[in-house]
Protein backbone atom coordinates (compact mmCIF):
# COMPACT_ATOMS: atom_id res chain seq x y z
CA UNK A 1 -8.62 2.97 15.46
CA UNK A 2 -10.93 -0.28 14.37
CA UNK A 3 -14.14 1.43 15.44
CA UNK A 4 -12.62 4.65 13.34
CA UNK A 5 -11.91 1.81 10.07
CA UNK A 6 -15.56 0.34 10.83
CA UNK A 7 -17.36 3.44 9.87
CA UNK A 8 -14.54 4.30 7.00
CA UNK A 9 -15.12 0.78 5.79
CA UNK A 10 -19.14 1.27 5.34
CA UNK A 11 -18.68 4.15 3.23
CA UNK A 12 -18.45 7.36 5.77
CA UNK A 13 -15.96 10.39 6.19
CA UNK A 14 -15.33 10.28 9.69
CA UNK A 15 -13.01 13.10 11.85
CA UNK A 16 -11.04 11.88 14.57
CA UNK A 17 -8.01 12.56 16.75
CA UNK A 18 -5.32 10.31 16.32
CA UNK A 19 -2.40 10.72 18.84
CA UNK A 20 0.97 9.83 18.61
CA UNK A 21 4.06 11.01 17.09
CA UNK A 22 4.71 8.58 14.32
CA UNK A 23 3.59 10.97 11.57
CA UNK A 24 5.31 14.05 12.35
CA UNK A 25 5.45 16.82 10.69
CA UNK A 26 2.04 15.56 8.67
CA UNK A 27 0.07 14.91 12.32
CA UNK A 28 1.10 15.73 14.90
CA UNK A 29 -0.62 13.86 18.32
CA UNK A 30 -4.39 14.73 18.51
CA UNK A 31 -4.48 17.20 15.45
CA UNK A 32 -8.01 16.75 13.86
CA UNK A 33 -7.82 14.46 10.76
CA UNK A 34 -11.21 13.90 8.10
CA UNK A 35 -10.70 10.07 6.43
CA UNK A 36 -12.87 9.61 3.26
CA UNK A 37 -13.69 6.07 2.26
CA UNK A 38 -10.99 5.32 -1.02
CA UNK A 39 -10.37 3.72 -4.38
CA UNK A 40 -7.47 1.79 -3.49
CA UNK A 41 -6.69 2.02 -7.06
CA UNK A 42 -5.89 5.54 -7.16
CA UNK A 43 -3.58 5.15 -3.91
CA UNK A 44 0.08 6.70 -4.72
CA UNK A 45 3.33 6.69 -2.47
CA UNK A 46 3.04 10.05 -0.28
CA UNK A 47 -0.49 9.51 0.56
CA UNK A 48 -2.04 9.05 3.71
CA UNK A 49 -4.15 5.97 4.21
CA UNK A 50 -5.95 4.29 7.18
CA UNK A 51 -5.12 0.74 6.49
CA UNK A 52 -4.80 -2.70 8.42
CA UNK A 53 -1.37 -4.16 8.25
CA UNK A 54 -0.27 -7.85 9.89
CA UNK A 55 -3.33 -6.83 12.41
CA UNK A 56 -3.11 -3.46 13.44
CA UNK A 57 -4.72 -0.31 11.55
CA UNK A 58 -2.80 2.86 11.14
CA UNK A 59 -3.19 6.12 9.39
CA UNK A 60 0.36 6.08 8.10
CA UNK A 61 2.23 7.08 4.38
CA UNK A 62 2.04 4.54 1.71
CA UNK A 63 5.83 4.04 0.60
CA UNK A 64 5.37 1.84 -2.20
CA UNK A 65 2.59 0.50 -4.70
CA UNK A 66 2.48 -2.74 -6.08
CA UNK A 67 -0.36 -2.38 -8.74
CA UNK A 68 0.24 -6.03 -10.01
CA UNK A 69 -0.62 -7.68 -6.65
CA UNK A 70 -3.43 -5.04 -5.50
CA UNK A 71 -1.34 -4.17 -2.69
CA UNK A 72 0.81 -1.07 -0.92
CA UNK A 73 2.96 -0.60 1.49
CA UNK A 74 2.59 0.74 4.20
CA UNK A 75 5.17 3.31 7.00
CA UNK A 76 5.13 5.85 9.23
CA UNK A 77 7.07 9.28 9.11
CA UNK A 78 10.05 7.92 10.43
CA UNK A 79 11.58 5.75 7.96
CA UNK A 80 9.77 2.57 10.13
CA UNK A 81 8.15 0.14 7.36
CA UNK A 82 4.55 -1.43 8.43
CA UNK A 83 4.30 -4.17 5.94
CA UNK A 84 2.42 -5.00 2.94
CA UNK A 85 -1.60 -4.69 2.66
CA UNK A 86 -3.98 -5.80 0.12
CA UNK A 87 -6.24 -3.28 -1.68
CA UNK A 88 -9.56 -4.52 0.83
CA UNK A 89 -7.61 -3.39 4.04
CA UNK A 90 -7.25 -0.16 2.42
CA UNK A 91 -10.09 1.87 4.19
CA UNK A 92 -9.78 5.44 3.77
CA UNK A 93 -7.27 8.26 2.67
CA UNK A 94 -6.93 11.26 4.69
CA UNK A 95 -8.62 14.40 2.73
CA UNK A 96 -7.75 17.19 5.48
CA UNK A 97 -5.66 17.73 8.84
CA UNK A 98 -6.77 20.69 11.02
CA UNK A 99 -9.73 21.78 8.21
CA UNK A 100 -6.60 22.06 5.85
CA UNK A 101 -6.95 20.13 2.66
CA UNK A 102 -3.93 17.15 1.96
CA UNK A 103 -2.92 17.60 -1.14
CA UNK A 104 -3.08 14.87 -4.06
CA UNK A 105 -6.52 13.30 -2.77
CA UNK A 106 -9.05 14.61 -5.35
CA UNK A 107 -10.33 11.48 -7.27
CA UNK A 108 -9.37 9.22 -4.88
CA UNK A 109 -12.82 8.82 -2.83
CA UNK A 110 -15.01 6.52 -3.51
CA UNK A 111 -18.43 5.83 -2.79
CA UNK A 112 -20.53 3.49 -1.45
């Protein structure tokens, strides 16, 4: 997931696999996801961010926003809370799963 951030982090839209079950319903294990480079700024609760919290990156929900600080929070689909992340760990918001558009992401790219 660090090589996937890398390439999010320089400003590219990058598919990949992810697998696990920590986001289902949203992705399920190995379901083809397209990450887009964000404006952390924009970032609401509901989306779906690749982010690095307390040393590991996921592509989890943000469950809170704390514009004030610059930072969100981040969980998976099961109620589990990640932790707190600044706005620069905030890499990239996922735009589609499966070729099917997320909802809610329009404005939020940025780019480089």
């Amino acid at each position: 997931m660090d090589a996937v951030a890398a390439r999010v982090a320089e400003g590219r839209s990058v598919e990949f696999r992810p697998s696990g079950s920590s986001m289902i319903p949203l992705i399920r294990s190995r379901q083809l996801v397209t990450v887009t480079p964000v404006d952390p700024t924009k970032v609401q609760v509901g989306d779906i961010v690749l982010a690095r919290v307390a040393g590991t990156t996921y592509l989890h929900l943000v469950s809170a926003v704390d514009t004030s600080r610059g930072r969100v929070q981040i969980s998976n689909n099961r109620g589990r809370i990640n932790g707190w992340t600044d706005h620069a760990r905030l890499y990239g918001i996922c735009v589609a799963v499966d070729g099917m558009p997320r909802p809610r992401t329009a404005g939020k790219t940025r780019t480089p």
